[in-house]
N, C-alpha and C. Protein backbone atom coordinates (compact mmCIF):
# COMPACT_ATOMS: atom_id res chain seq x y z
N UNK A 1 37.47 -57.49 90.91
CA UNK A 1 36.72 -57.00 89.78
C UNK A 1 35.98 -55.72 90.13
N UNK A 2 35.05 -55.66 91.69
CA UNK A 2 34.75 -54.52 92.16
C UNK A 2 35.71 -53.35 91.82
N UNK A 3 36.84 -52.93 92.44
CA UNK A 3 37.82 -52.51 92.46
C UNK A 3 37.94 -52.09 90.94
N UNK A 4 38.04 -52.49 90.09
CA UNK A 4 38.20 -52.15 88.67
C UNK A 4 37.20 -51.18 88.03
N UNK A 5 36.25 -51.71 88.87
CA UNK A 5 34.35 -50.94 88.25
C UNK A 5 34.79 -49.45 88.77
N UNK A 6 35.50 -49.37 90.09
CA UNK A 6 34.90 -48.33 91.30
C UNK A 6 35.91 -47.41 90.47
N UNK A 7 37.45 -48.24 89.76
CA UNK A 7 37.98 -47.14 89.48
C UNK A 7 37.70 -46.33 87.96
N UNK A 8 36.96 -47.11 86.56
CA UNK A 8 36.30 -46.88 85.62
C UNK A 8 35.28 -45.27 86.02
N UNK A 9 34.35 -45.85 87.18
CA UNK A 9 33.13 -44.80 87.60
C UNK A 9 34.14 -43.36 88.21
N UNK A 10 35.17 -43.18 88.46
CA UNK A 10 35.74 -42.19 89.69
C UNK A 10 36.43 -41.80 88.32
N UNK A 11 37.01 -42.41 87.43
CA UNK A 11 37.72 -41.72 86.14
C UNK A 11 36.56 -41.21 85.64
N UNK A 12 35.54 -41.73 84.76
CA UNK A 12 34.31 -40.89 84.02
C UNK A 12 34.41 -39.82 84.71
N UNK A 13 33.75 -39.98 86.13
CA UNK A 13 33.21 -38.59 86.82
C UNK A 13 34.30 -37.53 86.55
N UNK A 14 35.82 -37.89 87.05
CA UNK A 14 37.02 -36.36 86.90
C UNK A 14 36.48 -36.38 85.50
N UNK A 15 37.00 -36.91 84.24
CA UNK A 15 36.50 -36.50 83.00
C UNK A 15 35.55 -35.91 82.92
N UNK A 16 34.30 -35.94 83.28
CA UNK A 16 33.28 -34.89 83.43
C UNK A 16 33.27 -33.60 84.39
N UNK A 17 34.18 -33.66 85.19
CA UNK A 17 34.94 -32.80 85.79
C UNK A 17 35.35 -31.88 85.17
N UNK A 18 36.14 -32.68 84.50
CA UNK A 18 37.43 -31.34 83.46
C UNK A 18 36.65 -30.78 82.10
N UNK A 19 35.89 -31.41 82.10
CA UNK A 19 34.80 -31.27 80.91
C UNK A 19 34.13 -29.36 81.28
N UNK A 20 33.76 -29.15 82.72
CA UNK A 20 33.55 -27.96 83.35
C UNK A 20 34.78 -27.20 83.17
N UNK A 21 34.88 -26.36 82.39
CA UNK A 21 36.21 -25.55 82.12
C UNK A 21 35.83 -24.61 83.17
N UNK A 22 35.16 -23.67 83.09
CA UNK A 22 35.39 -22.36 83.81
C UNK A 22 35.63 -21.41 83.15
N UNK A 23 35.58 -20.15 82.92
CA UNK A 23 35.03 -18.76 82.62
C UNK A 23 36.30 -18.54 81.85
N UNK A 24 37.13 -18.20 82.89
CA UNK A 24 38.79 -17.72 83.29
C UNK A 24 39.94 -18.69 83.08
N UNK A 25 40.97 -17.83 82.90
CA UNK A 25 42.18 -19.24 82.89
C UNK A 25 42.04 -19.46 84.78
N UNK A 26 41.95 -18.71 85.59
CA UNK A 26 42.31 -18.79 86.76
C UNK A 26 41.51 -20.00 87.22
N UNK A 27 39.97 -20.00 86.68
CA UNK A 27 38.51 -20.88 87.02
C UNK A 27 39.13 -21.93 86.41
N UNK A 28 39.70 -22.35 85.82
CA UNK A 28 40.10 -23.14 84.50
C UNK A 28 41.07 -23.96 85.48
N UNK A 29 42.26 -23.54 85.77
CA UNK A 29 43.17 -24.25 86.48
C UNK A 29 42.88 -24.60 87.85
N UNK A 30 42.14 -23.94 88.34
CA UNK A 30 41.40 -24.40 90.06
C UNK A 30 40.94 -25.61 89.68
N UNK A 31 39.72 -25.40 89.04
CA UNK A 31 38.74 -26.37 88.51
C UNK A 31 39.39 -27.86 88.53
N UNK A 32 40.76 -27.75 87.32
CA UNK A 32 41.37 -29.08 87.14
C UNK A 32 42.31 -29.53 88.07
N UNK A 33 42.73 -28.12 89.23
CA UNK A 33 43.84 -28.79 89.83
C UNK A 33 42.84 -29.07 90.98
N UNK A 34 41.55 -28.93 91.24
CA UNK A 34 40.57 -29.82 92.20
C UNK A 34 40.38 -30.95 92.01
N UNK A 35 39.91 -31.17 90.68
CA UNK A 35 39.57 -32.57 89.91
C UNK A 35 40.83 -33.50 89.87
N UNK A 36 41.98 -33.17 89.22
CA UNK A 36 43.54 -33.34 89.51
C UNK A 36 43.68 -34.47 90.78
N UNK A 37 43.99 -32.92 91.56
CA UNK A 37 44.22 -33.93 93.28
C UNK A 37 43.34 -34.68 93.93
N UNK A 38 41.53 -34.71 93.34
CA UNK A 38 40.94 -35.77 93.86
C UNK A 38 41.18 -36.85 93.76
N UNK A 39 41.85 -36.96 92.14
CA UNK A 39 41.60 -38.16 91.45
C UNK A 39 42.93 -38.75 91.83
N UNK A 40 44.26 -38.26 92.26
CA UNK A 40 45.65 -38.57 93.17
C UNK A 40 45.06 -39.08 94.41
N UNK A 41 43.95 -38.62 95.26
CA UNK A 41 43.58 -38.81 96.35
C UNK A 41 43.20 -40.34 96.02
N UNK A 42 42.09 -40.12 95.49
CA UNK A 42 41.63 -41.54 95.35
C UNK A 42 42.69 -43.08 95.14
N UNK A 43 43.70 -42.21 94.34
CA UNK A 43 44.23 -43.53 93.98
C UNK A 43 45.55 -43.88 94.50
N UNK A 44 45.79 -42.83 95.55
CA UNK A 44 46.61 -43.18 96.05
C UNK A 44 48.30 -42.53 95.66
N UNK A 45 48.09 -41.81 95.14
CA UNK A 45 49.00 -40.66 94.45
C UNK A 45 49.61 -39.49 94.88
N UNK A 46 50.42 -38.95 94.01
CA UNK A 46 50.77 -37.37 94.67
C UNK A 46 49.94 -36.87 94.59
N UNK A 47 49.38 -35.95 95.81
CA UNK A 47 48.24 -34.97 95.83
C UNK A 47 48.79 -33.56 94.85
N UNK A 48 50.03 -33.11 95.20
CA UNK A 48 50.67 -31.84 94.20
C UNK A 48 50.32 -32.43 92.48
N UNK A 49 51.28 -33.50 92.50
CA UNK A 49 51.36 -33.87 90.94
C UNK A 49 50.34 -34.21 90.26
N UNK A 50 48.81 -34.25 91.22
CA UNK A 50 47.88 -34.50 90.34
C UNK A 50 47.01 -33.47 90.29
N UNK A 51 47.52 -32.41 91.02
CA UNK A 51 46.60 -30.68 90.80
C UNK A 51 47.16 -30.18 89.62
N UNK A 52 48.77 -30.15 89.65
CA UNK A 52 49.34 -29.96 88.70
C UNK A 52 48.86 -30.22 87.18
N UNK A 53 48.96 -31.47 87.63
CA UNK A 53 48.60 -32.34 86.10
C UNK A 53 46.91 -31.61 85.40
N UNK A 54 46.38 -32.13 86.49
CA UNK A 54 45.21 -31.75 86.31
C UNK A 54 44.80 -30.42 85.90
N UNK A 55 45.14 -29.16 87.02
CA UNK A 55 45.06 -28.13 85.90
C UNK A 55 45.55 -27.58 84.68
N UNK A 56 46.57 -28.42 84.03
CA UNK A 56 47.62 -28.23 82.54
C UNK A 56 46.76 -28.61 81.95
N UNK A 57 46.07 -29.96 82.53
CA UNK A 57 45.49 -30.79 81.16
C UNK A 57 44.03 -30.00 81.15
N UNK A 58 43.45 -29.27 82.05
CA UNK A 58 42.00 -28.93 81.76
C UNK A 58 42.22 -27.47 81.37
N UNK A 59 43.28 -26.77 81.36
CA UNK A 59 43.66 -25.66 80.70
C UNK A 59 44.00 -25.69 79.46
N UNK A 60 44.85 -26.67 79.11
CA UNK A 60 44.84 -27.12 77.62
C UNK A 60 43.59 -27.66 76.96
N UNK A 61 43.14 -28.38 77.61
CA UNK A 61 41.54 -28.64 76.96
C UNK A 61 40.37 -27.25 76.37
N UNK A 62 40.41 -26.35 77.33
CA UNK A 62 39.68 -25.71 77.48
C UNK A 62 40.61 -24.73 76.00
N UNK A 63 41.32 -24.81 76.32
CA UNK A 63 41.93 -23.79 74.98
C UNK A 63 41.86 -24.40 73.47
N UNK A 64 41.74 -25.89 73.91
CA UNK A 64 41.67 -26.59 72.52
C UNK A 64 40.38 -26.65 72.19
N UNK A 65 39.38 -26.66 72.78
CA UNK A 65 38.04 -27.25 72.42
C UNK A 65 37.27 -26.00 73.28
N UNK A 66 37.73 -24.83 72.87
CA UNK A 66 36.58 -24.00 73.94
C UNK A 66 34.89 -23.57 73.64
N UNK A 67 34.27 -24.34 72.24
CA UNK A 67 32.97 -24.17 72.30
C UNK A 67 32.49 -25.54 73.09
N UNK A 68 33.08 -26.35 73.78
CA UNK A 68 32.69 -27.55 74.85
C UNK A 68 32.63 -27.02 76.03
N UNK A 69 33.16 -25.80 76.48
CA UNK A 69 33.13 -25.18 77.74
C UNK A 69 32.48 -24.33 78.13
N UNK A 70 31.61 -23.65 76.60
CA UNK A 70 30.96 -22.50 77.32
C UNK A 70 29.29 -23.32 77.44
């Protein structure tokens, strides 16, 4: 049940992660492909496929919703 909590709290936090867009597309995709590969780290994942992931999806965010970023 621990285990379930620890992984709920480590998701919020990247989500509040990606929530930090960054200035730039460049700030933008660092940002998520940091948040990305932590969150692969943690769980045991591809470290590439979750920078990847991560900066698409917080680059697309940031383009969809960009008065949440500034």
């Amino acid at each position: 049940m621990l285990k379930h909590g620890k992984k709920w709290i480590l998701a919020t936090a990247l989500l509040g992660g990606l929530a930090a867009c960054g200035d730039t597309l460049g700030e933008q995709a660092v940002i998520g492909a940091g948040v990305g590969g932590a969150g692969s780290a943690v769980a045991g994942g591809s470290l590439a496929t979750g920078a990847l992931v991560g900066a698409a999806a917080n680059v697309a965010y940031c383009n969809q919703y960009p008065h949440r970023c500034n």
